[in-house]
C-alpha atoms as a PDB file:
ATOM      1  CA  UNK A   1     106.749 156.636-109.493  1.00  0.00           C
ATOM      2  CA  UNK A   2     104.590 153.665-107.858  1.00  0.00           C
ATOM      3  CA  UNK A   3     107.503 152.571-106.256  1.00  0.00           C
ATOM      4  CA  UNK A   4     108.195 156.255-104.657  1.00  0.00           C
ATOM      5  CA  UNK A   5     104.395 156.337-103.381  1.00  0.00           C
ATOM      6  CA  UNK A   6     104.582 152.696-102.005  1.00  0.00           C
ATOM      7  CA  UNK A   7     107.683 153.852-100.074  1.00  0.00           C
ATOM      8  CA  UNK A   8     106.151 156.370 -98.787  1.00  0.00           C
ATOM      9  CA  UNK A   9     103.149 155.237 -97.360  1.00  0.00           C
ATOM     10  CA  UNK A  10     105.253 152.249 -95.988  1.00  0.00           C
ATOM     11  CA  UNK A  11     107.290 155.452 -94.409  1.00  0.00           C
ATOM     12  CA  UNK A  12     104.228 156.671 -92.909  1.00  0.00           C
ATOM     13  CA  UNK A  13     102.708 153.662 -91.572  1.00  0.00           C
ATOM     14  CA  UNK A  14     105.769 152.945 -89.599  1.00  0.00           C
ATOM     15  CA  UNK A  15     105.919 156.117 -88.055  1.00  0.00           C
ATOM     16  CA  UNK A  16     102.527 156.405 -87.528  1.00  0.00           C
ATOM     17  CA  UNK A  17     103.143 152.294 -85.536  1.00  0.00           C
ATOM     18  CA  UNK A  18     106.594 153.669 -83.968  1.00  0.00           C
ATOM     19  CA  UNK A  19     103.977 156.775 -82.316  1.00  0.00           C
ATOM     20  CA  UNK A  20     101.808 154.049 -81.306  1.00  0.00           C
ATOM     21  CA  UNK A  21     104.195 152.310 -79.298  1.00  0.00           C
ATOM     22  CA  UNK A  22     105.814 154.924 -77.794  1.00  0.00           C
ATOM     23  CA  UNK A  23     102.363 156.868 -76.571  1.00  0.00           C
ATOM     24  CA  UNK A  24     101.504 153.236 -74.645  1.00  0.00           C
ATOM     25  CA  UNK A  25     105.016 153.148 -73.190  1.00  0.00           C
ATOM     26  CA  UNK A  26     104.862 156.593 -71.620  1.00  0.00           C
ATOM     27  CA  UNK A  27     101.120 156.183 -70.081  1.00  0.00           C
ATOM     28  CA  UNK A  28     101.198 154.536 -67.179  1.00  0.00           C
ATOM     29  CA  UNK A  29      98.378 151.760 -66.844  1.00  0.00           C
ATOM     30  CA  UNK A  30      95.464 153.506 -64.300  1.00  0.00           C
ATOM     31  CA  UNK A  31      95.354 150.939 -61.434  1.00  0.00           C
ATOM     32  CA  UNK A  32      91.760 148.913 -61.266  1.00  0.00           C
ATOM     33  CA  UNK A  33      89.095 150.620 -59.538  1.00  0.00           C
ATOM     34  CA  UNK A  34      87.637 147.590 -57.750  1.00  0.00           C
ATOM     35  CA  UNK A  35      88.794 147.332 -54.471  1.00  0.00           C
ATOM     36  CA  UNK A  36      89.077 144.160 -52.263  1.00  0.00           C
ATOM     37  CA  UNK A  37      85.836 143.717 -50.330  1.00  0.00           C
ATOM     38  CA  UNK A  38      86.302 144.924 -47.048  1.00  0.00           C
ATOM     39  CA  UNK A  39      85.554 142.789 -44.179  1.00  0.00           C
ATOM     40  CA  UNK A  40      82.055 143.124 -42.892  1.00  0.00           C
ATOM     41  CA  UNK A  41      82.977 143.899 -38.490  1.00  0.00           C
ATOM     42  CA  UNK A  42      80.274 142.388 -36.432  1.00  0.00           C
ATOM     43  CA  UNK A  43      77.906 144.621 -35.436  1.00  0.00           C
ATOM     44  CA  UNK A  44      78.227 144.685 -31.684  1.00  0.00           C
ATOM     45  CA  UNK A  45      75.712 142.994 -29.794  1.00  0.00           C
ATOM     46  CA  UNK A  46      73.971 145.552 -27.536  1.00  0.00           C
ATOM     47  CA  UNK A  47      73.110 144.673 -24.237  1.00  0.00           C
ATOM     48  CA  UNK A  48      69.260 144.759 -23.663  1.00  0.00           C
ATOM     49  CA  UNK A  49      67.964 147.879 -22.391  1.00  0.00           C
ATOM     50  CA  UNK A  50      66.878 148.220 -18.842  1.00  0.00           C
ATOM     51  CA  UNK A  51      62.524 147.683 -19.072  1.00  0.00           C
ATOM     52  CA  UNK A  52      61.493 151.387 -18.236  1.00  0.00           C
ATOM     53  CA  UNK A  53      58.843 149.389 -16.073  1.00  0.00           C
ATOM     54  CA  UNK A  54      60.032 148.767 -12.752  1.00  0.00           C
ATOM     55  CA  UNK A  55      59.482 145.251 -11.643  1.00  0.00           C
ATOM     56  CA  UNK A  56      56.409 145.210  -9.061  1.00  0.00           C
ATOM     57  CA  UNK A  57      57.490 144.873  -5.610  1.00  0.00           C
ATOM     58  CA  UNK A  58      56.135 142.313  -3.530  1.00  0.00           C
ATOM     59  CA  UNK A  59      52.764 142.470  -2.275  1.00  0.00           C
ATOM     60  CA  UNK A  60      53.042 143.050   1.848  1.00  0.00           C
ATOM     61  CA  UNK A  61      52.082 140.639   4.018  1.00  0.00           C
ATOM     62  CA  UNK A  62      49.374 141.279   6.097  1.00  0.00           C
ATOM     63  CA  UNK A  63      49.567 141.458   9.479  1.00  0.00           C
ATOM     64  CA  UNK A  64      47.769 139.084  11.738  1.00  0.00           C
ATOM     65  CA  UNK A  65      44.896 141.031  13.795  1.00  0.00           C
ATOM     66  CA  UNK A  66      46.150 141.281  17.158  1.00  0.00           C
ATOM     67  CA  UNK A  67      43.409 139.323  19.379  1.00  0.00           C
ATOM     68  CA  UNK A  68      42.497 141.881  21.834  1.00  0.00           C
ATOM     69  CA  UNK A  69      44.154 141.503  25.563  1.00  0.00           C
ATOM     70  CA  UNK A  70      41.705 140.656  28.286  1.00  0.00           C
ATOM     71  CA  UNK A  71      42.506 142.180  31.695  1.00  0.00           C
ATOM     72  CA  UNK A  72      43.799 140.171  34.118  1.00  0.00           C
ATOM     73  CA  UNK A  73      44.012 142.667  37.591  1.00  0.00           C
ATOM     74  CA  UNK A  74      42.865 145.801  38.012  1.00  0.00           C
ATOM     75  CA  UNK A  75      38.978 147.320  38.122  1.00  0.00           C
ATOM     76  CA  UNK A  76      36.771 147.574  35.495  1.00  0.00           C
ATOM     77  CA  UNK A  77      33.112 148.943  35.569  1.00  0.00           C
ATOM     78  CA  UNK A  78      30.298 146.524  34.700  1.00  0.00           C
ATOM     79  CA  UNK A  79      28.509 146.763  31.225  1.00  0.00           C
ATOM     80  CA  UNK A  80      24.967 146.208  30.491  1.00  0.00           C
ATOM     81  CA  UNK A  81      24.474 143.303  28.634  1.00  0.00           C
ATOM     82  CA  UNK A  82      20.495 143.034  29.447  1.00  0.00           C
ATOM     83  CA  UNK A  83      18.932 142.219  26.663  1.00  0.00           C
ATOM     84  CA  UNK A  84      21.866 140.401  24.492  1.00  0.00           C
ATOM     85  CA  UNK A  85      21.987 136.951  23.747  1.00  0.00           C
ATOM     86  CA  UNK A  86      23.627 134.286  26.094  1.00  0.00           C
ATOM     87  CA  UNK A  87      27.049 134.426  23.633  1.00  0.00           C
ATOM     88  CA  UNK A  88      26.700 138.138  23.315  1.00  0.00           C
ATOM     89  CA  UNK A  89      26.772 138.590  26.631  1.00  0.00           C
ATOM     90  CA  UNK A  90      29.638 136.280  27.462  1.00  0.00           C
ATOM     91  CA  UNK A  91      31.831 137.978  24.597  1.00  0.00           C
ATOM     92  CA  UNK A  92      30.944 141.459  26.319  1.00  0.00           C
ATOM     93  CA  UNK A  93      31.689 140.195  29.889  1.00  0.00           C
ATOM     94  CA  UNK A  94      34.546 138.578  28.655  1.00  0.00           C
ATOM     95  CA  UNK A  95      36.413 141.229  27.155  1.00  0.00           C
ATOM     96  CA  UNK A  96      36.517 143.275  30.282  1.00  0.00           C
ATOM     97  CA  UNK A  97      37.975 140.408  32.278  1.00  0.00           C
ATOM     98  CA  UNK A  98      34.674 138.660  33.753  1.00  0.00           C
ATOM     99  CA  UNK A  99      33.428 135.912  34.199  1.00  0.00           C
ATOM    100  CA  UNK A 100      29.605 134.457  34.550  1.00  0.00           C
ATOM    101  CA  UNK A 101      27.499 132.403  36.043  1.00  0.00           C
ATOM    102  CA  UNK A 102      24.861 131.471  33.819  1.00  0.00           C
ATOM    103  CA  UNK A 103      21.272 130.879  35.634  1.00  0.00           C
ATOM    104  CA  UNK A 104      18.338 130.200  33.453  1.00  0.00           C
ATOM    105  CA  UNK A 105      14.705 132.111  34.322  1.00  0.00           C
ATOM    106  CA  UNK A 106      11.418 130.657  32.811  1.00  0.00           C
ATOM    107  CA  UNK A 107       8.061 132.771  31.962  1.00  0.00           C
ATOM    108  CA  UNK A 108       9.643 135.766  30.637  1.00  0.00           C
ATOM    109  CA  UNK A 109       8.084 138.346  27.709  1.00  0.00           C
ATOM    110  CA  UNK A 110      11.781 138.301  26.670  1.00  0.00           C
ATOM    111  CA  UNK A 111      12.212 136.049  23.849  1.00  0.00           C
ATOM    112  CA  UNK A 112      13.776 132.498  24.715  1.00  0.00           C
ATOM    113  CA  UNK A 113      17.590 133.029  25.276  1.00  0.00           C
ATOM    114  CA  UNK A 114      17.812 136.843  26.163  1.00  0.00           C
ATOM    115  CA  UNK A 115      19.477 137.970  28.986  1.00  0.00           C
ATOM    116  CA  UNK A 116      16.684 139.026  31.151  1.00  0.00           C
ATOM    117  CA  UNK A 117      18.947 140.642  34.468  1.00  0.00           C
ATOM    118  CA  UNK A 118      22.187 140.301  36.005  1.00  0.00           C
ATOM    119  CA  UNK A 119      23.961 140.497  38.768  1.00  0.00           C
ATOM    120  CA  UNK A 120      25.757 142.714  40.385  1.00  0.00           C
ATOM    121  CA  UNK A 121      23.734 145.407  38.524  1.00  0.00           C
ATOM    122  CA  UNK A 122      25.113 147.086  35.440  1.00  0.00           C
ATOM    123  CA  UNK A 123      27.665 150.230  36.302  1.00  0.00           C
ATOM    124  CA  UNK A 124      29.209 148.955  39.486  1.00  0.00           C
ATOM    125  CA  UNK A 125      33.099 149.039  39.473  1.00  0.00           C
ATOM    126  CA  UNK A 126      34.065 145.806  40.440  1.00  0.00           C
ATOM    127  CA  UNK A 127      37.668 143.836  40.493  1.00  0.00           C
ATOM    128  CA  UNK A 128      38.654 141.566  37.687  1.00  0.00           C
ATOM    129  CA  UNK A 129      38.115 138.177  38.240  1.00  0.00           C
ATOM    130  CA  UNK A 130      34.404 138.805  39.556  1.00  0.00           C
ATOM    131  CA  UNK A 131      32.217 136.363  38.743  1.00  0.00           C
ATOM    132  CA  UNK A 132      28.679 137.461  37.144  1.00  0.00           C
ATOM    133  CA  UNK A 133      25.665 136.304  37.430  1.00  0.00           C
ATOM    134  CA  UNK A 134      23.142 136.645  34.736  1.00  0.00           C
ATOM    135  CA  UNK A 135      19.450 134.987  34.046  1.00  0.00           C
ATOM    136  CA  UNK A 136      18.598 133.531  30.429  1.00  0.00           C
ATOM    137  CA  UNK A 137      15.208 133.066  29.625  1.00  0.00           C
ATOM    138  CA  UNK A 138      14.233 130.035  28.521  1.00  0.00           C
ATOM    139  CA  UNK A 139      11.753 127.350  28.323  1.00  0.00           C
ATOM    140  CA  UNK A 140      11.700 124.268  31.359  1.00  0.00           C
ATOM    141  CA  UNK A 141      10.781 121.282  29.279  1.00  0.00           C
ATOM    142  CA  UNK A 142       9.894 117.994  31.101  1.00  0.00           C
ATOM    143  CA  UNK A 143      11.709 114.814  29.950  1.00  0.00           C
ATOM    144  CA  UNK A 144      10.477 112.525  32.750  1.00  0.00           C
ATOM    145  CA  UNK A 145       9.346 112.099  36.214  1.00  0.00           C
ATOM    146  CA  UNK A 146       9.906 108.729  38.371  1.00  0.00           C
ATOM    147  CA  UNK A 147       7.146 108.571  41.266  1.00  0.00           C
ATOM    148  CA  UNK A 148       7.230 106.752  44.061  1.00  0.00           C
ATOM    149  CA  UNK A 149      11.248 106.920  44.913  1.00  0.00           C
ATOM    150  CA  UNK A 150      12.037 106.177  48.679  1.00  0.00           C
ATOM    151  CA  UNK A 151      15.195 106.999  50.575  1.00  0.00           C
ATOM    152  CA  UNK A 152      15.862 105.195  53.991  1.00  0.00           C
ATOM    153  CA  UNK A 153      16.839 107.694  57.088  1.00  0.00           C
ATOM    154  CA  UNK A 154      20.482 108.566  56.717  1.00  0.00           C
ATOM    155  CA  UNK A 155      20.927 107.150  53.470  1.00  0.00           C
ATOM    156  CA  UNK A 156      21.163 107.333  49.982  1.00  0.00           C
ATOM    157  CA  UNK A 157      19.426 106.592  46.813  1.00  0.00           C
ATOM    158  CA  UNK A 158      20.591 106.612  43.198  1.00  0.00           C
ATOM    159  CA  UNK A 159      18.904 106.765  40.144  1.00  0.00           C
ATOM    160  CA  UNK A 160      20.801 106.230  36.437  1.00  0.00           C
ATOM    161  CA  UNK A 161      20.067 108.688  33.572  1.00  0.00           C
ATOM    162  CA  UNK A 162      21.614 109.250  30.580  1.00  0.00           C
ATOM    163  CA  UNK A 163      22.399 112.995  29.436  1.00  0.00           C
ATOM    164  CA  UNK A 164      24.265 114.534  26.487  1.00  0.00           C
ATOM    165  CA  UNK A 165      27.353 117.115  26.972  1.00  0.00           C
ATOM    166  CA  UNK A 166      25.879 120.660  26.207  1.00  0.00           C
ATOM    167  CA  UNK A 167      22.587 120.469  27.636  1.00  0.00           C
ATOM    168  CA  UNK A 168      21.485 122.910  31.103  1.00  0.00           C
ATOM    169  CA  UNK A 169      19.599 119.894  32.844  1.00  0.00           C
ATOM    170  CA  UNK A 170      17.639 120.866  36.006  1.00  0.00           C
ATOM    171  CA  UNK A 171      16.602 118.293  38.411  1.00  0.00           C
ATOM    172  CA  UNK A 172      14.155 118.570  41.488  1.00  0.00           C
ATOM    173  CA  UNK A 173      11.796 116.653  43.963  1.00  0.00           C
ATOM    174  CA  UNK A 174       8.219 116.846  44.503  1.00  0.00           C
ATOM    175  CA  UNK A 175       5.645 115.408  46.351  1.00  0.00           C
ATOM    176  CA  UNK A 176       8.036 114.205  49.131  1.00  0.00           C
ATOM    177  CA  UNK A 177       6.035 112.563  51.505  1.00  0.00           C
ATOM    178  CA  UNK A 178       7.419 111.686  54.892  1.00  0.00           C
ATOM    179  CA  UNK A 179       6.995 108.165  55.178  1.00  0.00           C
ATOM    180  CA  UNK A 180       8.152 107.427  59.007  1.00  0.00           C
ATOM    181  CA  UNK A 181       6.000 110.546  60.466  1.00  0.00           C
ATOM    182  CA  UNK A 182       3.008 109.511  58.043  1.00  0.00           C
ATOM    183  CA  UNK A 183       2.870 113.251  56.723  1.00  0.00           C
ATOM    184  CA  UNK A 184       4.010 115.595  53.319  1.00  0.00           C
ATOM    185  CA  UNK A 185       7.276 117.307  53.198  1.00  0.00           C
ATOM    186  CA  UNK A 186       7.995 119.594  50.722  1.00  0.00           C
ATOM    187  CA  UNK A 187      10.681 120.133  49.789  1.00  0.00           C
ATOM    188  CA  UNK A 188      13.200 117.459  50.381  1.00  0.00           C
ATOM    189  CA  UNK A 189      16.528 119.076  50.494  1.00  0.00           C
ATOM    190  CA  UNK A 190      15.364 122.093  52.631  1.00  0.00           C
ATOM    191  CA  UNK A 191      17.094 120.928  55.912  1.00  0.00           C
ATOM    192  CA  UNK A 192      19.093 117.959  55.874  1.00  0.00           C
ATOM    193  CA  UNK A 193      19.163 116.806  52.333  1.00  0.00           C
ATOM    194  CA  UNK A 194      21.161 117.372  49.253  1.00  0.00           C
ATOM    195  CA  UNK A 195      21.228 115.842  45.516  1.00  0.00           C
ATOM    196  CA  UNK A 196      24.469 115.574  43.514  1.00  0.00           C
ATOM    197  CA  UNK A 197      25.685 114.215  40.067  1.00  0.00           C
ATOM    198  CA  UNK A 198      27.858 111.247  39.889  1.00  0.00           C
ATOM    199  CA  UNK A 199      30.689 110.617  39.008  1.00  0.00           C
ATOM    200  CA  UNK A 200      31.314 114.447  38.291  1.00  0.00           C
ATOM    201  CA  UNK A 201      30.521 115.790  42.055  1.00  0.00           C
ATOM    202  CA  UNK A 202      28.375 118.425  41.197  1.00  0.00           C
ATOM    203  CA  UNK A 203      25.985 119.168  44.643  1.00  0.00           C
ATOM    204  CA  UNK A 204      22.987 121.404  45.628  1.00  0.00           C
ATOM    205  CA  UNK A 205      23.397 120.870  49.585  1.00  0.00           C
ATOM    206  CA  UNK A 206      20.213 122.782  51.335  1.00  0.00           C
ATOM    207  CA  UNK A 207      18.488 123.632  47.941  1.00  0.00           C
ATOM    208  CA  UNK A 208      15.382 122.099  46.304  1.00  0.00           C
ATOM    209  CA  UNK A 209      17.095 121.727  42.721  1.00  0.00           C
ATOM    210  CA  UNK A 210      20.247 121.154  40.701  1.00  0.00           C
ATOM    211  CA  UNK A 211      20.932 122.406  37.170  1.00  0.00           C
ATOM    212  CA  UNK A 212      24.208 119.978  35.715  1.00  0.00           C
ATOM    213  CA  UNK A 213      25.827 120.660  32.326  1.00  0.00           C
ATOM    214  CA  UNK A 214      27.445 117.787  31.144  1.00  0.00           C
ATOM    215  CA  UNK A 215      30.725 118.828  29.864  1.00  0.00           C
ATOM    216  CA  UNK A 216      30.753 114.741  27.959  1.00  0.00           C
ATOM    217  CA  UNK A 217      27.587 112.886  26.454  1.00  0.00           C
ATOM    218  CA  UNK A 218      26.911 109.687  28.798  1.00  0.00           C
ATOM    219  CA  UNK A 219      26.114 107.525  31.893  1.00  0.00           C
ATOM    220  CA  UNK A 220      25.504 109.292  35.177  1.00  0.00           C
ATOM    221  CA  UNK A 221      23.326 109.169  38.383  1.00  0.00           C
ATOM    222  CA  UNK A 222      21.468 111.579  40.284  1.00  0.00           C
ATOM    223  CA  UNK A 223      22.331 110.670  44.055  1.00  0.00           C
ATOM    224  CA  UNK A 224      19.651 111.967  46.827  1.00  0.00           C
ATOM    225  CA  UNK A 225      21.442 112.048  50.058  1.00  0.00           C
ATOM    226  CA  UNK A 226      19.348 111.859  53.116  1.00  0.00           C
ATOM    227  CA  UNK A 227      20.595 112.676  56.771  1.00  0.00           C
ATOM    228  CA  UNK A 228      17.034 113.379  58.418  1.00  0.00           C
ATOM    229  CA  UNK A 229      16.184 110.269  60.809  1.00  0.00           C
ATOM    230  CA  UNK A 230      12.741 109.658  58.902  1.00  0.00           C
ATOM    231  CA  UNK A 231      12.266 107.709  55.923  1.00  0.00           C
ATOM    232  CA  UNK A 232      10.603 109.779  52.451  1.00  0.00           C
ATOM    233  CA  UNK A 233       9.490 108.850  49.381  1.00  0.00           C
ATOM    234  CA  UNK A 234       9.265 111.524  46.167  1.00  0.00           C
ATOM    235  CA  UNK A 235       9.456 112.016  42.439  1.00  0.00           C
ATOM    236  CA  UNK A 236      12.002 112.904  40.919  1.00  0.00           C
ATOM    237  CA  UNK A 237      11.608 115.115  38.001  1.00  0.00           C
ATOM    238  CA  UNK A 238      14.278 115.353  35.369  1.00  0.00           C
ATOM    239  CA  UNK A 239      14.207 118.732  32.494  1.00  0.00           C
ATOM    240  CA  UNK A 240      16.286 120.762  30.630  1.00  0.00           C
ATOM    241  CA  UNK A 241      15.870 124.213  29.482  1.00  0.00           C
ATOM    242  CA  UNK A 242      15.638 125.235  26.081  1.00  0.00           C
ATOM    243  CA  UNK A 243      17.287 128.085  24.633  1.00  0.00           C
ATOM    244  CA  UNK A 244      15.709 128.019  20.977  1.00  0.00           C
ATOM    245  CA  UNK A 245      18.446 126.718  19.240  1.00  0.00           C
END
């Protein structure tokens, strides 16, 4: 009877083994879920974006200011420049296409370096090229006056002085005295004489004075020139005019 139940549960362990090995025969293994890691692609590099700011253009260049064209023919009517300084006036003058003279007028009201007239008068049409005269007011002051000078009949007599460039230097004789006739003459230069600056030339042949602007600071001599057959002596007075500056 034990042997009959030991068979049988023998019996039914090997069946229940045989079922065993037949179920894992018949189910096919389920393939792994884990994958082989994908490559990682490179991200593509982006080109940078365009700056919504436009870059700044360059700055223009300024143009020069055109110097203004002086006239050189033609007519042009004369301004007023009474009453302007010396360099106003010239800058005025100038623009229109004239030139000036510049003469130099003491014992105005004006003050010292005003224009006090000119000539031609303001408003005339005149050519280009036209030289201008106008009158500065300014102040004579003496630098020195050498008495007792003498200058032989028909002949000449220089005396040395030293100026500086710049300066409106007037020169003039007084108290010429006629030596040969034994009586005054006044002035000098009024017939037959005439004063000059050397070495530059400048002459005043027939008048009493001579205004000089050096154009260079130095040596120079103010010659007396005498053609009248009598012998003179003077004094030779040497200024400048002041402008205020």
């Amino acid at each position: 009877m034990k042997i009959k139940a030991r068979g049988l549960l023998y019996m039914t362990c090997a069946a229940l083994l045989i079922s065993a090995c037949q179920t894992r025969q018949t189910t096919p293994s389920s393939p792994s879920t884990h994958l082989p890691p994908s490559a990682t692609s490179p991200t593509p590099t982006q080109p940078p974006s365009p700056s919504a700011t436009a870059p700044p253009l360059p700055s223009p260049t300024a143009s020069p200011t055109p110097t203004p064209t002086r006239p050189t023919s033609g007519e042009v009517i004369l301004p007023d420049v009474s009453g302007l300084t010396l360099e106003e006036a010239e800058q005025v003058l100038a623009a229109v296409g004239l030139p000036i003279q510049v003469n130099y007028s003491t014992g105005q009201d004006l003050p010292i370096g005003t224009v006090v007239k000119q000539r031609p008068a303001a408003g005339e049409v005149l050519q280009v090229g036209q030289v201008i005269r106008i009158y500065v007011s300014a102040e004579l002051v003496t630098i020195s006056a050498a008495p007792g000078l003498q200058v032989g009949k028909n002949s000449t007599y220089s005396y040395p002085v030293e100026l500086n460039a710049g300066v409106p230097y007037l020169f003039y004789t007084q108290d010429t005295f006629n030596i040969t006739d034994n009586v005054e003459w006044s002035p000098l230069f009024n017939c037959c004489g005439r004063m000059s600056i050397a070495p530059v030339g400048v002459s005043n042949a027939g008048q009493s004075s001579l205004v000089f602007m050096p154009e260079e600071t130095g040596s120079y001599s103010v010659v007396i020139k005498n053609d009248n057959p009598v012998r003179f002596s003077f004094t030779l007075v040497i200024a400048y005019y002041s402008l205020g500056e």
